[in-house]
Protein backbone atom coordinates (compact mmCIF):
# COMPACT_ATOMS: atom_id res chain seq x y z
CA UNK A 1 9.13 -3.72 -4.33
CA UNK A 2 9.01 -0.16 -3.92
CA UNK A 3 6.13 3.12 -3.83
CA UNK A 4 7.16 5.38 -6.32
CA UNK A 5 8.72 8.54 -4.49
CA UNK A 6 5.70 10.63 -6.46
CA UNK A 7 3.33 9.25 -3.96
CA UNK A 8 2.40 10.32 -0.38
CA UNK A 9 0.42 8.44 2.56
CA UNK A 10 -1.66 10.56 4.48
CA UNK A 11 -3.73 10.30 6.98
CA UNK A 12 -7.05 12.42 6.91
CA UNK A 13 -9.79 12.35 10.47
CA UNK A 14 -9.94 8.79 10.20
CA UNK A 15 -9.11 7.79 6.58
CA UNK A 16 -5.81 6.88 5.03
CA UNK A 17 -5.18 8.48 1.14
CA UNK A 18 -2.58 8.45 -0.47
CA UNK A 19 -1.72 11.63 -2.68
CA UNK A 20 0.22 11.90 -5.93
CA UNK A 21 2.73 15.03 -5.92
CA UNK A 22 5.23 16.86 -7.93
CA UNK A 23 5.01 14.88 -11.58
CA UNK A 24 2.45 12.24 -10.66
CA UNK A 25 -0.08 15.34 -10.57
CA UNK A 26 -0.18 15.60 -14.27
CA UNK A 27 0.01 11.48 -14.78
CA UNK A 28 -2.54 10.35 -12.00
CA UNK A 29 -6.12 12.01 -10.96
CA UNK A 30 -7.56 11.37 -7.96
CA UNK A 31 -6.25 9.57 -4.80
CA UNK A 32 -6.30 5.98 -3.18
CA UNK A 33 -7.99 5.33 0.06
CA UNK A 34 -6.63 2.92 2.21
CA UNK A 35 -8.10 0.95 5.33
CA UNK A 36 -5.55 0.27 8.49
CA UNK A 37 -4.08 -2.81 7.32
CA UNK A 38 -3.66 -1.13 4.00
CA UNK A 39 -2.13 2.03 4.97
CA UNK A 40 0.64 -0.56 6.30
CA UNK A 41 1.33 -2.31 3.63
CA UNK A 42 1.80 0.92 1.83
CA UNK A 43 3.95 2.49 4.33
CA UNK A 44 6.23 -1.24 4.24
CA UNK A 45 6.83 -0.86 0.52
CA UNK A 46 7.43 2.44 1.21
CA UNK A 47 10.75 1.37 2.58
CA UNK A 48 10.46 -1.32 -0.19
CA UNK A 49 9.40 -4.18 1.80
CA UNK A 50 8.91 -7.78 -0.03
CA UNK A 51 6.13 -10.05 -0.06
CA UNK A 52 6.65 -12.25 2.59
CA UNK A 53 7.39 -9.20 5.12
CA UNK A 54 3.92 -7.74 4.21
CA UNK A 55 2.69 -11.55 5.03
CA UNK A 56 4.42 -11.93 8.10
CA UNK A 57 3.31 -7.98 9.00
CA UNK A 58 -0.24 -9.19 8.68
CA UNK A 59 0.32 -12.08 10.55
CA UNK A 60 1.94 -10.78 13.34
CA UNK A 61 -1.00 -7.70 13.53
CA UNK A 62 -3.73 -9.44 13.11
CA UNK A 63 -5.51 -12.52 13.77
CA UNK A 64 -5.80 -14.22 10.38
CA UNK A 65 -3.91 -17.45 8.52
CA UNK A 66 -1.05 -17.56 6.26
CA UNK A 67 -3.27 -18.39 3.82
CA UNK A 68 -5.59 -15.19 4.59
CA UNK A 69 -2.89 -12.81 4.51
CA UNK A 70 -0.84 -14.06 1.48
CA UNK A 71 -3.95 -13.57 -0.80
CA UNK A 72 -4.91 -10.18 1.03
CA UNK A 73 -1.20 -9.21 0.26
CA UNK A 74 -0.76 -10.59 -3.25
CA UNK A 75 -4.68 -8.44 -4.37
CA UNK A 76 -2.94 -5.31 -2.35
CA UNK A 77 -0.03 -5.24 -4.50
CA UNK A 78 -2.12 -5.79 -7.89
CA UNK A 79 -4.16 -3.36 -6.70
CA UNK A 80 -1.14 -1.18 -6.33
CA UNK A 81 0.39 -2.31 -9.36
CA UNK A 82 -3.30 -0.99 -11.52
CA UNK A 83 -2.67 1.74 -10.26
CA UNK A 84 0.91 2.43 -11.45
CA UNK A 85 2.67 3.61 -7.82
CA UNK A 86 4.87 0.78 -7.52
CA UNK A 87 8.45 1.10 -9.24
């Protein structure tokens, strides 16, 4: 899995967004704000990371079970998926 290129992670004071630019402008209002843990997982598939290395990212970051972070990962990526900036 892959972010589409079109899409940008910043981070803003304390807040992680991410930004569409150059053609996503036009297709996508608005931005995405992102927690810790989620600006991670974005910045992962940003390098197109798989499912089980975002589960073994949370794992190894935080203090949570398999079980925890496969369902936190699997609601990220529909999340992601909603909003159309995975390839």
């Amino acid at each position: 899995m892959k972010i589409k290129e079109n899409f940008l992670l910043r981070k803003i004071s304390d807040s992680f967004v991410v930004v569409p630019v150059g053609d996503a402008v036009v297709d996508f209002s608005g931005l995405i704000n992102l927690n810790e843990s989620g600006a991670m997982l974005f910045e992962m598939l940003q390098k197109g990371a798989e499912e089980e290395d975002l589960v073994q990212a949370l794992l190894s970051e935080y203090d949570v079970t398999e079980d925890v972070a496969r369902a936190d990962v699997l609601k990220f990526i529909a999340k992601a998926k909603d909003a159309d900036v995975l390839e």
